[in-house]
N, C-alpha and C. Protein backbone atom coordinates (compact mmCIF):
# COMPACT_ATOMS: atom_id res chain seq x y z
N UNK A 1 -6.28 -42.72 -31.54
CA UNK A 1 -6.27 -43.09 -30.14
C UNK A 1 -5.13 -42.38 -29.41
N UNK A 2 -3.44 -42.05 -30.05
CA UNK A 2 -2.68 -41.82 -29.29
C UNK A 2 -3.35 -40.28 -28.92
N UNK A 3 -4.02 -39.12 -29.80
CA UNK A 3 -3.93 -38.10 -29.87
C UNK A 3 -4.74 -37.58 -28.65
N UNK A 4 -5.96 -38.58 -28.66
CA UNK A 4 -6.68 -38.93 -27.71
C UNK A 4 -6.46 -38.86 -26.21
N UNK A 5 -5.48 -39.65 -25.92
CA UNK A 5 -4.62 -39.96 -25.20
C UNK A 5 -3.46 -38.68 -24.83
N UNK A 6 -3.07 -38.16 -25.52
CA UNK A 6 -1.97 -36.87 -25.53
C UNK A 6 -2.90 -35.94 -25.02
N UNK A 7 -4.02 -35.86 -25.62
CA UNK A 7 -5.30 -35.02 -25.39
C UNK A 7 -5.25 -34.69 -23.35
N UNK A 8 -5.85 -35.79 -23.12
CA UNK A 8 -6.24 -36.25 -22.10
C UNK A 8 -5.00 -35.72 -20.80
N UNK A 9 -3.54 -36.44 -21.63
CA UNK A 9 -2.94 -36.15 -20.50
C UNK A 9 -2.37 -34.83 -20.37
N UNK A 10 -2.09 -34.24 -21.61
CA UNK A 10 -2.41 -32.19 -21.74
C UNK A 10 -3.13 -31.85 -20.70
N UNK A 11 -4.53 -32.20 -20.25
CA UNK A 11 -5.57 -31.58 -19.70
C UNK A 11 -5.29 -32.14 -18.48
N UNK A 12 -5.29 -33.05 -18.40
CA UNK A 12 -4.86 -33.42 -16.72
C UNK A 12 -3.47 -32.40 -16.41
N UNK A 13 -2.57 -32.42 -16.99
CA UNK A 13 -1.22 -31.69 -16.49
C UNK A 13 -1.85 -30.09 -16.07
N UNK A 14 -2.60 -29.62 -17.33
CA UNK A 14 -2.75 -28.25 -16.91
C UNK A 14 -3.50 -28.08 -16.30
N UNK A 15 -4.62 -29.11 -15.76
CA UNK A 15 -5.31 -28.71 -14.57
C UNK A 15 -4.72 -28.88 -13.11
N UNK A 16 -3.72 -29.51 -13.23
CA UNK A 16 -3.10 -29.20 -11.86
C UNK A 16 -2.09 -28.36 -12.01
N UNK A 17 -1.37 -28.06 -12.42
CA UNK A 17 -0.74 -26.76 -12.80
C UNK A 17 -1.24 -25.90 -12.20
N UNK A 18 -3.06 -25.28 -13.07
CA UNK A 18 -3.71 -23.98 -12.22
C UNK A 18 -4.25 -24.27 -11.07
N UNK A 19 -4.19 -25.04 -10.75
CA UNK A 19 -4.67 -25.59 -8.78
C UNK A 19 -3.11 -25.42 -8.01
N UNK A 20 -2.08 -26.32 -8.84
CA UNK A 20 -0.94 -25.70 -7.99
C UNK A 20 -0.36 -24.17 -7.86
N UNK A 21 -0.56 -23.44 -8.85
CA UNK A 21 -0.67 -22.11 -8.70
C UNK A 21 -0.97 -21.13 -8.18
N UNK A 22 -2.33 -21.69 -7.80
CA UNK A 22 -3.41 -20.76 -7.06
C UNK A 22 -3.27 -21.43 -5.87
N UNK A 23 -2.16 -21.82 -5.04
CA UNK A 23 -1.92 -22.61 -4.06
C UNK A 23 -1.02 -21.59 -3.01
N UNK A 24 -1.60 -21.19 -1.51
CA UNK A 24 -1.00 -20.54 -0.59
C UNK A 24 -1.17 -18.92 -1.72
N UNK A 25 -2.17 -18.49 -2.07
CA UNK A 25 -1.80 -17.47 -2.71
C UNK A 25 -3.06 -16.50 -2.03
N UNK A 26 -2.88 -16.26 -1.52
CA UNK A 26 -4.10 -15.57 -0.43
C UNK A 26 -4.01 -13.74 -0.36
N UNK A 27 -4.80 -13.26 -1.00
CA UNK A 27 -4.68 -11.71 -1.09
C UNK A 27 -4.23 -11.21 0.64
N UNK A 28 -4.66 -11.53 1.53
CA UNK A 28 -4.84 -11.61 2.74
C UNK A 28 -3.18 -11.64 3.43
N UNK A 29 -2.70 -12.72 2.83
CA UNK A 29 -0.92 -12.81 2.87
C UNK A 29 -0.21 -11.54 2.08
N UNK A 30 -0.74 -11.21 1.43
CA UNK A 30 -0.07 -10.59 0.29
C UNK A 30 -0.09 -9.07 1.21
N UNK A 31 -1.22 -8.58 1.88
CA UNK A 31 -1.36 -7.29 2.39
C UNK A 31 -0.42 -7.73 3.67
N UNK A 32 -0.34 -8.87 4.40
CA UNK A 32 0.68 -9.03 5.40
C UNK A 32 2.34 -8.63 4.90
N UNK A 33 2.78 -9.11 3.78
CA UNK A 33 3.86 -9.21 3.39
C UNK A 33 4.08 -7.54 3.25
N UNK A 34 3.28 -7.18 2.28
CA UNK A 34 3.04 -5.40 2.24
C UNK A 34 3.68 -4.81 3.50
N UNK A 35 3.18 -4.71 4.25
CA UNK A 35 3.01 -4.10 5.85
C UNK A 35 4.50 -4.58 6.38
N UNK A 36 4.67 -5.74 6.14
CA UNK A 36 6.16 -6.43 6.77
C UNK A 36 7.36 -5.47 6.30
N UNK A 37 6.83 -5.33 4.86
CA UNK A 37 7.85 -4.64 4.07
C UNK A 37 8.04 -3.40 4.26
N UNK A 38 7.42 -2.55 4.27
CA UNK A 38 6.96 -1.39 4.77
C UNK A 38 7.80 -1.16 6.35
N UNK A 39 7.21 -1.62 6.74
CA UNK A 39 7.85 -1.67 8.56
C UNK A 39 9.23 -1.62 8.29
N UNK A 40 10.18 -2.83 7.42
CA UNK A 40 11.85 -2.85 7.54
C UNK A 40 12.07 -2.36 5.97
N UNK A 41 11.22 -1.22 5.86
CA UNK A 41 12.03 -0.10 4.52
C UNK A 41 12.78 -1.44 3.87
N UNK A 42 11.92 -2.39 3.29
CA UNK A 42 12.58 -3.18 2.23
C UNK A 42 11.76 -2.84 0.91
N UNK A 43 12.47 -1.90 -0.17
CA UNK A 43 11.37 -1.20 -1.39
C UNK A 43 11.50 -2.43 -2.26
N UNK A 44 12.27 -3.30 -2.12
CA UNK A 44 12.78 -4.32 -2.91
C UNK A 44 11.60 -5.34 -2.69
N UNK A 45 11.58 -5.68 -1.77
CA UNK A 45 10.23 -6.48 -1.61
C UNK A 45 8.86 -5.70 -2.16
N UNK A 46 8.32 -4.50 -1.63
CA UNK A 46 7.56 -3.89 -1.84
C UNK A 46 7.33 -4.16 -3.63
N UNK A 47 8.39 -3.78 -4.22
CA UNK A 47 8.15 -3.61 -5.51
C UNK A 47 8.07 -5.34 -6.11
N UNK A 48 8.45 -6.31 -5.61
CA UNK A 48 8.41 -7.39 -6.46
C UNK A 48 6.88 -7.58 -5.81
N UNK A 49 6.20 -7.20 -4.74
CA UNK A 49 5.08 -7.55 -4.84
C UNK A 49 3.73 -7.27 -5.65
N UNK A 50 4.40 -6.09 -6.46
CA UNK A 50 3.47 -5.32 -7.43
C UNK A 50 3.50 -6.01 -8.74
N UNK A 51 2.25 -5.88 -8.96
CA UNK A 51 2.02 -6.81 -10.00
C UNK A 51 1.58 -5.93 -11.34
N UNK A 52 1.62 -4.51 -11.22
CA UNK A 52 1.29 -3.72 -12.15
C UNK A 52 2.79 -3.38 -12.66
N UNK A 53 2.48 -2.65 -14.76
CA UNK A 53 3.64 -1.88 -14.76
C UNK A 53 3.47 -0.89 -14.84
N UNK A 54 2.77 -0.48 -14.04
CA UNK A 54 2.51 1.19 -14.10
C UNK A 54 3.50 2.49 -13.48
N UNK A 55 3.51 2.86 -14.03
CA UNK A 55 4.89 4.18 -13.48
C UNK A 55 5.03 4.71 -12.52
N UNK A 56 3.78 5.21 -11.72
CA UNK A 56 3.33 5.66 -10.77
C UNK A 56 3.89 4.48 -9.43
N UNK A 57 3.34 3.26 -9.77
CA UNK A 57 3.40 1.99 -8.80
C UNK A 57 4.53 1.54 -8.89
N UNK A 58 5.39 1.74 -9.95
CA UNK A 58 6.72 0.03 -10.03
C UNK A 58 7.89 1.20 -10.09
N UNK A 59 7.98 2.81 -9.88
CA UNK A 59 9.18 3.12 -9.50
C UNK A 59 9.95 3.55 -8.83
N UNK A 60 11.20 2.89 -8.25
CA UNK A 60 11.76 2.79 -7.11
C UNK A 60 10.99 4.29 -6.42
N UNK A 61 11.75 5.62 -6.97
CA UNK A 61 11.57 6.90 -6.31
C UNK A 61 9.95 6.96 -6.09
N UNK A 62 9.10 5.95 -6.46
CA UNK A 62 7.67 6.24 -5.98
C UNK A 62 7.44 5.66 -4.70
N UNK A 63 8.41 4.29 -4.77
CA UNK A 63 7.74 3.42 -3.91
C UNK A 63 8.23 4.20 -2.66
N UNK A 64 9.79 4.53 -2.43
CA UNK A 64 10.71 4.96 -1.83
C UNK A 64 9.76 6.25 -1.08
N UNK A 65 9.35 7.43 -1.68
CA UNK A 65 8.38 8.21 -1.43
C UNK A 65 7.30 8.21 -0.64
N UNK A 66 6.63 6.86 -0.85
CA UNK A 66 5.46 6.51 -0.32
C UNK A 66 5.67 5.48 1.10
N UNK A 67 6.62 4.81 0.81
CA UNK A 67 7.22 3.49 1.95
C UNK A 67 7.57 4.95 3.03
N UNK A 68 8.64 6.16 2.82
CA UNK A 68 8.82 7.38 3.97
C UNK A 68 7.65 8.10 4.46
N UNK A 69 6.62 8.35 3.81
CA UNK A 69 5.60 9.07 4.04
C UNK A 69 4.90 7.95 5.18
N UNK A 70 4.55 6.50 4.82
CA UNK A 70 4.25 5.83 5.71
C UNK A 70 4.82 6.15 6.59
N UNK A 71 6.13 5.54 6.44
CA UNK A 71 7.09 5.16 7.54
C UNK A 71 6.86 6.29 8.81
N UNK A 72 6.74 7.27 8.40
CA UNK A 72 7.12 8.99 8.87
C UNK A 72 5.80 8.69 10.17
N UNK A 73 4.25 8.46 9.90
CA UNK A 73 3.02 8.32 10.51
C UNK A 73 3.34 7.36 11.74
N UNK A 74 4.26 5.80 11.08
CA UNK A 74 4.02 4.86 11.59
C UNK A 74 5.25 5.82 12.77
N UNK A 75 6.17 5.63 12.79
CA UNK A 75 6.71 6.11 13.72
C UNK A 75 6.25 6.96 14.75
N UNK A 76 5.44 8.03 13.89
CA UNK A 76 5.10 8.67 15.00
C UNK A 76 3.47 8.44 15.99
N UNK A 77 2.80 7.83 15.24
CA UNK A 77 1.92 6.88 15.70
C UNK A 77 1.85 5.77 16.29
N UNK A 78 2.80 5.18 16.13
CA UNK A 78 2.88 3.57 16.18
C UNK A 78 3.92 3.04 16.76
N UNK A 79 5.18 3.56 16.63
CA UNK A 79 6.40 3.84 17.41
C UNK A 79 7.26 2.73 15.85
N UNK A 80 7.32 2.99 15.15
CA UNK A 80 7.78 2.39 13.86
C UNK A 80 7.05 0.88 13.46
N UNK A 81 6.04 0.50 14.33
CA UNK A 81 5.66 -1.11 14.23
C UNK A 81 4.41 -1.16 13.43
N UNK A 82 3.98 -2.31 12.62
CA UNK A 82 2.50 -2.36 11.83
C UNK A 82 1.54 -3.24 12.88
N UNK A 83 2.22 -3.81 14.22
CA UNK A 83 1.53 -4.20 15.10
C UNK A 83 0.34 -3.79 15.74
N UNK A 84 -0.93 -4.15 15.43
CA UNK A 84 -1.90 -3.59 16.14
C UNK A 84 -2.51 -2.79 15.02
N UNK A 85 -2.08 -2.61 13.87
CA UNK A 85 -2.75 -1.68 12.49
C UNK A 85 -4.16 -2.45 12.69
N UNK A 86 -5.06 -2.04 12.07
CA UNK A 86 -6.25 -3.15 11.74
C UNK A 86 -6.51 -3.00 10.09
N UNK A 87 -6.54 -4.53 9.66
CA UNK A 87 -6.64 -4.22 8.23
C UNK A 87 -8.53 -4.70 8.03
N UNK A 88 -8.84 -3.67 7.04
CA UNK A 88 -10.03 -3.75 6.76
C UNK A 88 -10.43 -3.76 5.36
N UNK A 89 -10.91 -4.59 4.66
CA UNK A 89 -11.03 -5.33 3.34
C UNK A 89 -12.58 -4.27 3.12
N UNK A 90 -12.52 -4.34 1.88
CA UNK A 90 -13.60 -3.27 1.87
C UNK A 90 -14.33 -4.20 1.04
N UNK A 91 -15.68 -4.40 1.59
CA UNK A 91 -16.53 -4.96 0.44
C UNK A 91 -16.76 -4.54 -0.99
N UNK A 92 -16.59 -3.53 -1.24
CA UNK A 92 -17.24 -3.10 -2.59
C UNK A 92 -15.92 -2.65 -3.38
N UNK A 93 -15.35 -3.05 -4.79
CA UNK A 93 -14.27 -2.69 -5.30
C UNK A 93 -14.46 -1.28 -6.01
N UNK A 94 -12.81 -0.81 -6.52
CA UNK A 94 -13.10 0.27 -6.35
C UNK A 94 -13.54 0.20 -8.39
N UNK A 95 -13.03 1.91 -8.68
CA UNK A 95 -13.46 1.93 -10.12
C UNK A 95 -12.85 0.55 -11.33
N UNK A 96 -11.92 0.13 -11.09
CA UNK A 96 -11.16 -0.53 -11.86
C UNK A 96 -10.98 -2.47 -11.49
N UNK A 97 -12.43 -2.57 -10.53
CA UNK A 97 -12.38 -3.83 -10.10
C UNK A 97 -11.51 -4.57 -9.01
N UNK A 98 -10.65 -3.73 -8.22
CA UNK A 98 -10.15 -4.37 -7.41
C UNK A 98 -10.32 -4.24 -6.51
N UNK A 99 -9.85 -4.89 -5.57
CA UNK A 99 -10.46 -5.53 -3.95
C UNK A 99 -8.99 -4.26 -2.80
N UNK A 100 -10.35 -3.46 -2.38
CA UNK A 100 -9.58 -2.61 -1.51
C UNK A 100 -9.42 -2.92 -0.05
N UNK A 101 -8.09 -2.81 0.40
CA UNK A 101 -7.32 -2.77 1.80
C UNK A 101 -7.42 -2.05 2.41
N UNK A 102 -7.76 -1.21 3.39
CA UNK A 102 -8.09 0.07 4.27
C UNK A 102 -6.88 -0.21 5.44
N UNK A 103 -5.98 0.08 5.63
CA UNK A 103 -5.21 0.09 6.96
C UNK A 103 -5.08 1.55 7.41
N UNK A 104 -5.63 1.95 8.56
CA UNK A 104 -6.02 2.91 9.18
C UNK A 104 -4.74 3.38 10.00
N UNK A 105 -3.73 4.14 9.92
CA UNK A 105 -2.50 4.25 10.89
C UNK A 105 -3.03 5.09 12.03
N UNK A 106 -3.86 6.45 11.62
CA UNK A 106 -3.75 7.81 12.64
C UNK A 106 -5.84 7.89 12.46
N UNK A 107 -6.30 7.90 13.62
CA UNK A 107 -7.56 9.08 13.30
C UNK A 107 -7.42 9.63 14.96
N UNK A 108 -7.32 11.11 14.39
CA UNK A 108 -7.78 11.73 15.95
C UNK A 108 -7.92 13.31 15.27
N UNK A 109 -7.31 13.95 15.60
CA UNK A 109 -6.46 15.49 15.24
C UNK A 109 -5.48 15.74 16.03
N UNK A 110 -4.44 16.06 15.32
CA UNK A 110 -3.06 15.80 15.62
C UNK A 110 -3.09 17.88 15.63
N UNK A 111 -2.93 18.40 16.60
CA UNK A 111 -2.67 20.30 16.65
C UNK A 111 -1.97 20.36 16.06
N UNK A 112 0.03 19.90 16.29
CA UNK A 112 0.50 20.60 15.73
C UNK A 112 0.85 20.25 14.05
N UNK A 113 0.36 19.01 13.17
CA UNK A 113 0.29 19.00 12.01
C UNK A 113 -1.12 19.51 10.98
N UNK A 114 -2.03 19.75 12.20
CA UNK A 114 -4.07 19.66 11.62
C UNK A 114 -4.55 18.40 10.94
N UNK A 115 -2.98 17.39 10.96
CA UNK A 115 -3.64 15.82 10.76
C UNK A 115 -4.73 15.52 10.88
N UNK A 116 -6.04 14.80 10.72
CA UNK A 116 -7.09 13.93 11.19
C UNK A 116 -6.85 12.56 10.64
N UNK A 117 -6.83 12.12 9.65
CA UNK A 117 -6.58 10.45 9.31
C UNK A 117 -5.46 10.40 8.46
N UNK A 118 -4.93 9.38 8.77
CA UNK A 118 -4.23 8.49 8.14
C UNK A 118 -4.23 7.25 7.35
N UNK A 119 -4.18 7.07 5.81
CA UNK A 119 -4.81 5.44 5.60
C UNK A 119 -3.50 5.21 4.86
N UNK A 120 -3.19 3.63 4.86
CA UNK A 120 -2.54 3.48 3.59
C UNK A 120 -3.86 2.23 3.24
N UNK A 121 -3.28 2.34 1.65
CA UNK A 121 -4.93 1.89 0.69
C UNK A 121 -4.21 0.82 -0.12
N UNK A 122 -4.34 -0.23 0.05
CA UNK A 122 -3.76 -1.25 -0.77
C UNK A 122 -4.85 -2.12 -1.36
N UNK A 123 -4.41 -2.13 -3.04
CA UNK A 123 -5.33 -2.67 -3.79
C UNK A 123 -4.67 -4.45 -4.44
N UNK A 124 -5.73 -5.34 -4.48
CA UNK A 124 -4.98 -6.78 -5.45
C UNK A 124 -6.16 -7.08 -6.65
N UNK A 125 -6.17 -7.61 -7.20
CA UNK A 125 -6.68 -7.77 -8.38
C UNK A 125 -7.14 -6.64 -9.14
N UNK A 126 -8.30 -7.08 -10.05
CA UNK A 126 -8.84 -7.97 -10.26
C UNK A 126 -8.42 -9.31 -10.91
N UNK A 127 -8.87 -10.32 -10.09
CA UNK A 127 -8.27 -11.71 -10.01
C UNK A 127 -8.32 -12.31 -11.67
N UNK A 128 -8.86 -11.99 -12.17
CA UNK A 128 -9.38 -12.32 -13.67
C UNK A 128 -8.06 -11.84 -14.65
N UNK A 129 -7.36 -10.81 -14.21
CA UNK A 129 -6.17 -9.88 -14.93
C UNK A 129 -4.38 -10.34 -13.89
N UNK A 130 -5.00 -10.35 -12.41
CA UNK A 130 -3.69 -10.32 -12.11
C UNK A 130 -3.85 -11.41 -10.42
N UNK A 131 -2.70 -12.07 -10.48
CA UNK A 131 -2.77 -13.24 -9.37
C UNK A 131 -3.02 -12.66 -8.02
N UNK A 132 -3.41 -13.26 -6.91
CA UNK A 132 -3.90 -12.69 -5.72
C UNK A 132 -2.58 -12.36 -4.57
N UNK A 133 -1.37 -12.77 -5.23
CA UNK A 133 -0.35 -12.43 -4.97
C UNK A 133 0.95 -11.26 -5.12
N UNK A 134 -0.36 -10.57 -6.36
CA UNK A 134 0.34 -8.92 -6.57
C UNK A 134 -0.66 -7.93 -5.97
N UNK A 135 0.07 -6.88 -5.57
CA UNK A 135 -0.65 -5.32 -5.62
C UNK A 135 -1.01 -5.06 -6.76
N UNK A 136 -1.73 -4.21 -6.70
CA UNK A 136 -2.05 -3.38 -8.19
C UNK A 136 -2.49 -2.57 -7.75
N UNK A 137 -2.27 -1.49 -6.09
CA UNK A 137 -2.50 -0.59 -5.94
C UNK A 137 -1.62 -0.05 -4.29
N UNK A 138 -0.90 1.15 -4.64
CA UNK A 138 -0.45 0.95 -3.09
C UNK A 138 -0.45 2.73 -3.30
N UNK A 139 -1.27 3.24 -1.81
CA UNK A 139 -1.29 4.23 -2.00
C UNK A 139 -1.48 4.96 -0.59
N UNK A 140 -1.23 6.31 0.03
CA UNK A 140 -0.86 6.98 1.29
C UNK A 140 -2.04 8.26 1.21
N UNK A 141 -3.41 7.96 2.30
CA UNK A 141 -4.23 8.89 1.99
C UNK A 141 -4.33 9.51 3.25
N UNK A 142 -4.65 11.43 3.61
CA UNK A 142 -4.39 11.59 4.75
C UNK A 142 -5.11 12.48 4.56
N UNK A 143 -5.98 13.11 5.43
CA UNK A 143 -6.71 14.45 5.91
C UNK A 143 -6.78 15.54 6.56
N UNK A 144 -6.24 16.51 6.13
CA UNK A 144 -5.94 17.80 6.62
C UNK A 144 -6.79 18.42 6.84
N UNK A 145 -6.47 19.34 8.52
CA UNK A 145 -7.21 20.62 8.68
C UNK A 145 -7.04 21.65 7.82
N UNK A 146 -6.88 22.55 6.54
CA UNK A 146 -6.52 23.05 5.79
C UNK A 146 -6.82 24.23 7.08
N UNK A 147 -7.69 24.94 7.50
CA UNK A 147 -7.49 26.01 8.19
C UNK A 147 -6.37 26.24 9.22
N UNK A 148 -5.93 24.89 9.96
CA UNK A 148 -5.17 24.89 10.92
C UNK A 148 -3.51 24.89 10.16
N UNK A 149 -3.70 24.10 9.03
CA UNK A 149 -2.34 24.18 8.22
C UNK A 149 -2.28 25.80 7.75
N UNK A 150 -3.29 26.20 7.23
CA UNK A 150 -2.48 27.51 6.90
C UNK A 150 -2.37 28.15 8.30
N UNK A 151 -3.04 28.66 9.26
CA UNK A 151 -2.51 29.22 10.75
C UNK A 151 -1.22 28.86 10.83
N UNK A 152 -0.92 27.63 10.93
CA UNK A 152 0.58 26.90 11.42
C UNK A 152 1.55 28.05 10.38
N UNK A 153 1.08 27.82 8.84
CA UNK A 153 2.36 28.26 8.19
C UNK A 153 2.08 30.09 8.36
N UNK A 154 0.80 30.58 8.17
CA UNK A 154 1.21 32.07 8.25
C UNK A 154 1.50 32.92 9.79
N UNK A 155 1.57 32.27 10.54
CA UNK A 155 2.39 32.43 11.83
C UNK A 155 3.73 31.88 11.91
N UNK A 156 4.18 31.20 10.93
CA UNK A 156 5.80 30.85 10.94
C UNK A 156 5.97 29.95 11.65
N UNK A 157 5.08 28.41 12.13
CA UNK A 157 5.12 27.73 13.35
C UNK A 157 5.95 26.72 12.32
N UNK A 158 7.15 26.37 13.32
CA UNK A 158 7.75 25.50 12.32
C UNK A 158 6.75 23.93 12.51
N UNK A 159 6.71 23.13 11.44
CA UNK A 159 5.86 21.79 11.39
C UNK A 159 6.45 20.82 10.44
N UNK A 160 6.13 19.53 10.59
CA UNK A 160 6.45 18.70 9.31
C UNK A 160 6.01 18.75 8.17
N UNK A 161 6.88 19.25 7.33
CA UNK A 161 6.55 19.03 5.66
C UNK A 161 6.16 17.75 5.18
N UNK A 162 5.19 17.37 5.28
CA UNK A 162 4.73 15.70 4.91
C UNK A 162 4.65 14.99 3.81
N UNK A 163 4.42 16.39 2.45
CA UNK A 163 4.27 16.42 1.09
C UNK A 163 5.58 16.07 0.92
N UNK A 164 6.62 17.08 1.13
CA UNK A 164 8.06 16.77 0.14
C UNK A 164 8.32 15.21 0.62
N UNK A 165 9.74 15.28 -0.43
CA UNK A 165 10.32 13.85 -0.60
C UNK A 165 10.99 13.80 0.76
N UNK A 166 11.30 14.77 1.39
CA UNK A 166 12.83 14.95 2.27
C UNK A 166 12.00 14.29 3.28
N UNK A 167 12.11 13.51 3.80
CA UNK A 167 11.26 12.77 5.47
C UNK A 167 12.42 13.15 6.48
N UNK A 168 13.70 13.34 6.69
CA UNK A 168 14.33 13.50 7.52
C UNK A 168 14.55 14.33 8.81
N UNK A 169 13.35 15.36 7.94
CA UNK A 169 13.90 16.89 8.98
C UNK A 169 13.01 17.63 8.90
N UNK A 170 12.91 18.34 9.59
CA UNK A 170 11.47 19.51 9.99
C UNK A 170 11.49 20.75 9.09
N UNK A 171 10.46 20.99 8.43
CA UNK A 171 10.79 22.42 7.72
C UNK A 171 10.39 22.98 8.05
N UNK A 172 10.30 24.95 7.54
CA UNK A 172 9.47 25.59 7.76
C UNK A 172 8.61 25.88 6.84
N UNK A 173 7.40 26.22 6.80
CA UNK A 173 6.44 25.94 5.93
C UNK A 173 6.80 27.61 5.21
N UNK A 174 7.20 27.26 4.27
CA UNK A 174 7.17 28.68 3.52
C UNK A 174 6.01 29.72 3.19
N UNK A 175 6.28 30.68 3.35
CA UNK A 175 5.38 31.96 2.27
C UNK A 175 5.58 32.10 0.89
């Protein structure tokens, strides 16, 4: 009877446990917090929100990389704010089961970079592997005029280097 009893109240404890867990944990918050972070260059946040240990995703000089490359768009798009971004949840996950974020910074064509879009791509689950409160994907996708980029560089037009690490300063696109 006691075991019974021990039984019983085991199962009651851990079923509220995973209800309190899964409590305020909203993928939805999680891409807000993203974006917050992002906006005030906090990599510190950024990275405790990742829920992967993947190399690519959890290190500083990646996140750091990717948070400037944003940053670099939002500024000049946006005037440094995530206000007014539109986030768009993509119905269909991608290869690896997780639930994709579409935040759209830039679409037009930008002359003097041959810019056309701007995305950052934020991924959370799959919920089955990882809580709805980590990333498990954060990533900076953008579309180039490749004809207009090479014009820019084999005429010597100085432009932003968008690839390198350096976000600070204008290069010239080398030969």
């Amino acid at each position: 009877m006691k075991k019974i009893v021990n039984y019983c109240l085991l199962t009651v404890l851990l079923i509220i446990n995973l209800n309190a867990s899964c409590l305020n944990k909203n993928p939805d918050q999680t891409i807000e917090k993203a974006l917050h972070a992002i906006e005030r260059h906090d990599y510190r946040a950024i990275r405790s929100l990742i829920g992967t240990e993947l190399i690519s995703d959890t290190s500083m000089f990646g996140i750091v990389a990717k948070v400037n490359k944003v940053s670099y768009f939002l500024d000049k798009y946006h005037r440094g704010s995530v206000k007014g971004l539109e986030i768009k949840h993509d119905t269909v996950t991608d290869d690896l089961g997780r639930d994709v974020y579409i935040i759209p910074v830039y679409a037009g064509y930008d002359s003097v970079t041959g810019l056309s879009n701007v995305r950052i791509i934020l991924n959370v689950g799959p919920f089955s592997l990882f809580p709805p409160d980590k990333l498990t994907g954060f990533a900076v996708e953008r579309d180039v005029d490749v004809q207009r980029r090479s014009f820019l560089r084999d005429n010597e037009i100085y432009t932003y280097d968008f690839d390198s690490a350096n976000y600070s300063e204008y290069k010239k696109l080398g030969r």
